[in-house]
PDB file of N, CA and C in Angstrom:
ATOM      1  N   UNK A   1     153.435  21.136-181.546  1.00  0.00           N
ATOM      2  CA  UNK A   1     154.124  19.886-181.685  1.00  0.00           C
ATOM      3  C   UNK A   1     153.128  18.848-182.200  1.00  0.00           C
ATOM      4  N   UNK A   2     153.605  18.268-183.391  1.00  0.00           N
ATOM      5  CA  UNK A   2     152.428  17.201-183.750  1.00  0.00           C
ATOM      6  C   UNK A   2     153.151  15.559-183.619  1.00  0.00           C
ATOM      7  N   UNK A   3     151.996  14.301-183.743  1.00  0.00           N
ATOM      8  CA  UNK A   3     153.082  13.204-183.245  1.00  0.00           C
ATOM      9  C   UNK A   3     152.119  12.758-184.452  1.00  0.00           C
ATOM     10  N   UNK A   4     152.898  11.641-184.971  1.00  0.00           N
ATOM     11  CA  UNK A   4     152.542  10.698-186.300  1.00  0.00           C
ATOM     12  C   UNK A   4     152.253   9.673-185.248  1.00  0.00           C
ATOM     13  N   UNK A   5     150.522   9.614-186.113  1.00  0.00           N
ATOM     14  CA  UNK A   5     149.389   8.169-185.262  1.00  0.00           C
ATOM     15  C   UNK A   5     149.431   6.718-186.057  1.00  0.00           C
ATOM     16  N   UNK A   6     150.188   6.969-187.225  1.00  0.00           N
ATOM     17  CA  UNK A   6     149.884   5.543-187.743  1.00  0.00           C
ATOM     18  C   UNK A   6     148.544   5.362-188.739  1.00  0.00           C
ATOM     19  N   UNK A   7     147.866   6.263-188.043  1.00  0.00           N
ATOM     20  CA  UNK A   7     146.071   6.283-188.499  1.00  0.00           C
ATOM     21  C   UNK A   7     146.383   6.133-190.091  1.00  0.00           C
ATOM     22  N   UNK A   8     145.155   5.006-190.547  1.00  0.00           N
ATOM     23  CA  UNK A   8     145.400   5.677-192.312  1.00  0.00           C
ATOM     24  C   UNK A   8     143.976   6.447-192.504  1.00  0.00           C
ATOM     25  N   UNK A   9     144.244   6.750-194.018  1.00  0.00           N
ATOM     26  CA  UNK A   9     143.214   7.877-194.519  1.00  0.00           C
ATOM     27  C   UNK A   9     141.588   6.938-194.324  1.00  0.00           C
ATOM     28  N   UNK A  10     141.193   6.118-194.204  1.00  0.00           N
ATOM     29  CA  UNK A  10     140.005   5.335-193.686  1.00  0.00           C
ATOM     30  C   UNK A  10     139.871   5.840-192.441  1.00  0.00           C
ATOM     31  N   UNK A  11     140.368   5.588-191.638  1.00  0.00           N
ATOM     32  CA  UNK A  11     140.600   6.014-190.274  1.00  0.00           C
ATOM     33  C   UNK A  11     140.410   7.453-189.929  1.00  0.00           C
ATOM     34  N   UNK A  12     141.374   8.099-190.301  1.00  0.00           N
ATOM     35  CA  UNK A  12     141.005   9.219-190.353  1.00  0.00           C
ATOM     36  C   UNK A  12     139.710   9.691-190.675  1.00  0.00           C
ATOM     37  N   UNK A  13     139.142   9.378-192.121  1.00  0.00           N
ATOM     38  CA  UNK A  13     138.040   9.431-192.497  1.00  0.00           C
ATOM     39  C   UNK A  13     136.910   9.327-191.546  1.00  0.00           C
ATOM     40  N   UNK A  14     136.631   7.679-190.623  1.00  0.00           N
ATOM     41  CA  UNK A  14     135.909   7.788-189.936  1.00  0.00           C
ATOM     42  C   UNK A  14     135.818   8.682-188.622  1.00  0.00           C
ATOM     43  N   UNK A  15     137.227   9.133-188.041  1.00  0.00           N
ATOM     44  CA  UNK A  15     137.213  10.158-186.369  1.00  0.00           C
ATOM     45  C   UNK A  15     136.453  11.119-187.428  1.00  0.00           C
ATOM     46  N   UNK A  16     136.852  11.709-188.670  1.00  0.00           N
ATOM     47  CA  UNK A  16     135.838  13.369-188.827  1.00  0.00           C
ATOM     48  C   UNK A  16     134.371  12.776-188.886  1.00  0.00           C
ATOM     49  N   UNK A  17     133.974  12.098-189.282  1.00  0.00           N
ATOM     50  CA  UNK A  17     132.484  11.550-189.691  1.00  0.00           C
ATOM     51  C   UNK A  17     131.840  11.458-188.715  1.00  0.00           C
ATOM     52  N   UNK A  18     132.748  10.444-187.348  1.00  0.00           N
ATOM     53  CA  UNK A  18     132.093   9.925-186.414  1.00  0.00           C
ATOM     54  C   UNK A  18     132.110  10.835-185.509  1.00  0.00           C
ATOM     55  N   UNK A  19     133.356  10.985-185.074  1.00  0.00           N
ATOM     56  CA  UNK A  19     133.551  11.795-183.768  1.00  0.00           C
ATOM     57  C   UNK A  19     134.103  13.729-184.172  1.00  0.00           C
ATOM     58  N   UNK A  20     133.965  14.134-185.326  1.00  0.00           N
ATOM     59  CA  UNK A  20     134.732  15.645-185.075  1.00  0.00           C
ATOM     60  C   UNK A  20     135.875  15.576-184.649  1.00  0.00           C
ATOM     61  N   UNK A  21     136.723  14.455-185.329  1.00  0.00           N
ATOM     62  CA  UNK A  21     138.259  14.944-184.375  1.00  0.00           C
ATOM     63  C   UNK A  21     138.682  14.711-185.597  1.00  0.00           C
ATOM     64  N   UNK A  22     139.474  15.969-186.523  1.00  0.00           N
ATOM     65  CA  UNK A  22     140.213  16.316-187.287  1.00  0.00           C
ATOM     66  C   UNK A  22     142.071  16.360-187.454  1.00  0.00           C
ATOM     67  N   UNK A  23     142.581  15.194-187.676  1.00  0.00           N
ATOM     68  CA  UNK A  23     144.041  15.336-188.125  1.00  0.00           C
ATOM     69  C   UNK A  23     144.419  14.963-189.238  1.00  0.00           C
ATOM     70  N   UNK A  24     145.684  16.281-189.082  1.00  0.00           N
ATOM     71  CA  UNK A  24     146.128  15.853-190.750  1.00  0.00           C
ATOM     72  C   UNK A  24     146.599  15.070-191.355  1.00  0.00           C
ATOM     73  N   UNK A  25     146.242  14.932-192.473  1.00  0.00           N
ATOM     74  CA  UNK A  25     146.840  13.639-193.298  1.00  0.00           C
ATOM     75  C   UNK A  25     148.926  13.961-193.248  1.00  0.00           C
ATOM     76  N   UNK A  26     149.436  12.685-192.928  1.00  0.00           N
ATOM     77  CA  UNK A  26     148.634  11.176-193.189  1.00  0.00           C
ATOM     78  C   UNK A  26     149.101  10.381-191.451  1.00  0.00           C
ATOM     79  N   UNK A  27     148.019  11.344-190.194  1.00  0.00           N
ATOM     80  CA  UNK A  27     147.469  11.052-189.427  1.00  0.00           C
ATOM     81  C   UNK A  27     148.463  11.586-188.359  1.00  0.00           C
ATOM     82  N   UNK A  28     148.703  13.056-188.796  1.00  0.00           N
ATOM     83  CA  UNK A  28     149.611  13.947-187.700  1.00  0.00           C
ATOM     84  C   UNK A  28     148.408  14.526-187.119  1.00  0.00           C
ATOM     85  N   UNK A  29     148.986  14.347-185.386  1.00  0.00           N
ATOM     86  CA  UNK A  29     147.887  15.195-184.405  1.00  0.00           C
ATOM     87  C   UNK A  29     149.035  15.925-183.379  1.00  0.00           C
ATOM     88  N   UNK A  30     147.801  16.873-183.416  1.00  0.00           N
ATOM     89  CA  UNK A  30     148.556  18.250-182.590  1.00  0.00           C
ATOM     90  C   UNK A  30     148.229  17.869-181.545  1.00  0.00           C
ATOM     91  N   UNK A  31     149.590  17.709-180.355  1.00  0.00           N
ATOM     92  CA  UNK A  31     149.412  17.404-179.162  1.00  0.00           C
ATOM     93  C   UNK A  31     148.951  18.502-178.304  1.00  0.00           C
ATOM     94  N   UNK A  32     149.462  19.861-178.017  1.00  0.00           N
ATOM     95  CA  UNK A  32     148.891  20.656-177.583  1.00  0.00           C
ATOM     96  C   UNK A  32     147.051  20.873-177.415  1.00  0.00           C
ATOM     97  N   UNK A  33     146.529  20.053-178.255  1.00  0.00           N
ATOM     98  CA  UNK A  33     145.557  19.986-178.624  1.00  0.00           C
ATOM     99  C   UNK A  33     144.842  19.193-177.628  1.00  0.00           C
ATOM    100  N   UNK A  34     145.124  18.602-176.778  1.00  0.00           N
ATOM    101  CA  UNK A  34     144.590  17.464-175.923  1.00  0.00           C
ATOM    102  C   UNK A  34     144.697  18.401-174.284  1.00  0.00           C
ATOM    103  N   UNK A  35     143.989  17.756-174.142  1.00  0.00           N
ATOM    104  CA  UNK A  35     143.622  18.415-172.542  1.00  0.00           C
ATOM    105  C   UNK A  35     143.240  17.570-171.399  1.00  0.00           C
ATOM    106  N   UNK A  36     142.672  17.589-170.404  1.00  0.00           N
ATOM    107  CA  UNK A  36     142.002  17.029-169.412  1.00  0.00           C
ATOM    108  C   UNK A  36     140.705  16.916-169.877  1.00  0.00           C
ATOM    109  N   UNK A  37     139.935  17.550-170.284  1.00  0.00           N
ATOM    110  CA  UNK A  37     138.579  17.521-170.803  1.00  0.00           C
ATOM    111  C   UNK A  37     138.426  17.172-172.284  1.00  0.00           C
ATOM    112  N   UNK A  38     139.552  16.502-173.031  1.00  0.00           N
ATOM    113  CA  UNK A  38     139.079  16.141-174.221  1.00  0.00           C
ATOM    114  C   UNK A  38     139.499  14.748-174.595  1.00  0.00           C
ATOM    115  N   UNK A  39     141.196  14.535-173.631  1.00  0.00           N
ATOM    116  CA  UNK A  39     141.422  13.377-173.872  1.00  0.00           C
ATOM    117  C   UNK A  39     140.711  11.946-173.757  1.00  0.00           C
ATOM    118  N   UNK A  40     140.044  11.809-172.656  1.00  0.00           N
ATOM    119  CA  UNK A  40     139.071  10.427-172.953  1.00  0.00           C
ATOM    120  C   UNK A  40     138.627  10.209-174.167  1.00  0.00           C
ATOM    121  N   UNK A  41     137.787  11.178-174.348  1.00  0.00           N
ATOM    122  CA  UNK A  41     137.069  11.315-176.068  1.00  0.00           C
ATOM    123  C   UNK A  41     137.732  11.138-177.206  1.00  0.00           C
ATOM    124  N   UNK A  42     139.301  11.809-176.991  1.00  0.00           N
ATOM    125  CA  UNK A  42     140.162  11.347-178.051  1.00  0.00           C
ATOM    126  C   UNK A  42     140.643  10.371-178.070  1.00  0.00           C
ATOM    127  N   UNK A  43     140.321   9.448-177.357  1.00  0.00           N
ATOM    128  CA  UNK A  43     141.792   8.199-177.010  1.00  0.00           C
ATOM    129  C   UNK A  43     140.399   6.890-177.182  1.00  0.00           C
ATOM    130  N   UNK A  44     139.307   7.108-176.615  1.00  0.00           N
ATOM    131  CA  UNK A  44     138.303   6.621-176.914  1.00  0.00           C
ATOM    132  C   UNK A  44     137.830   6.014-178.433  1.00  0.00           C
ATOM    133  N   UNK A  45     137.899   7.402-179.283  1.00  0.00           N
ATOM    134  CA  UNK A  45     137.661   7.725-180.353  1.00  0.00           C
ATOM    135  C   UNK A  45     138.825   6.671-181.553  1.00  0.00           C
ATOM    136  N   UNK A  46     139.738   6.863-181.171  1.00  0.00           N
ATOM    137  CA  UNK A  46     141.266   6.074-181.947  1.00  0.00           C
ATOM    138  C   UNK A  46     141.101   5.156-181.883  1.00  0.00           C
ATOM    139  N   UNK A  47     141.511   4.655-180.329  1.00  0.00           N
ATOM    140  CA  UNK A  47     141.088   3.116-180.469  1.00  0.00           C
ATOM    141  C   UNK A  47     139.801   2.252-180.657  1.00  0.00           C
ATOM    142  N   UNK A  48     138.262   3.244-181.091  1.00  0.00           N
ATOM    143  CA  UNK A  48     137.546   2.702-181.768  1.00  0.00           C
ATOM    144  C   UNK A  48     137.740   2.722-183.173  1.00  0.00           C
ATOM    145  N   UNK A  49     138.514   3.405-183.789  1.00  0.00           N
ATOM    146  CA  UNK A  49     138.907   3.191-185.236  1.00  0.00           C
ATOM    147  C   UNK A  49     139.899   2.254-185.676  1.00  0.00           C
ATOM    148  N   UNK A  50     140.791   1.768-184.823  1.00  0.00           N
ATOM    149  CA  UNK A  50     141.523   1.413-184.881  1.00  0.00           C
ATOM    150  C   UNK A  50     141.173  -0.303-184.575  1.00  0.00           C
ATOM    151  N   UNK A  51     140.211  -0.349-183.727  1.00  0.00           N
ATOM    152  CA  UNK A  51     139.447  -1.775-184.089  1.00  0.00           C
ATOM    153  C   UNK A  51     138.365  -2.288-184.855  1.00  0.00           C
ATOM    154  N   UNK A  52     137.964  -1.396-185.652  1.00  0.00           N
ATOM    155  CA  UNK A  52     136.606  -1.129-186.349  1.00  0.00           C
ATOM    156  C   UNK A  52     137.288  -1.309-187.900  1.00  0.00           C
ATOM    157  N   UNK A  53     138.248  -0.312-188.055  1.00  0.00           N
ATOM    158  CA  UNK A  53     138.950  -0.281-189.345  1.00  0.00           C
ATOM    159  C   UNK A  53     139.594  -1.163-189.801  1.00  0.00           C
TER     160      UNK A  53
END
């Protein structure tokens, strides 16, 4: 199951650069993909792009 982030391709750009977190254009992420041990990092990660960008 994937959910549309809004993220644009800048954004995106910076999570692979910065952080290794890979979704597809144009900023679908696989929810299954999130866990107990990854979500901080991911949610962390967004909303530093998302104020940076």
């Amino acid at each position: 199951m994937f959910s549309y982030t809004g993220l644009n391709e800048a954004q995106l750009q910076t999570l692979r650069q910065r952080y290794a977190i890979y979704l597809v254009s144009p900023g679908r992420m696989c929810l299954p993909g999130l866990n107990p041990g990854n979500i901080d990092y991911v949610t962390a990660a967004i909303l530093d792009v998302t104020r940076t960008a």
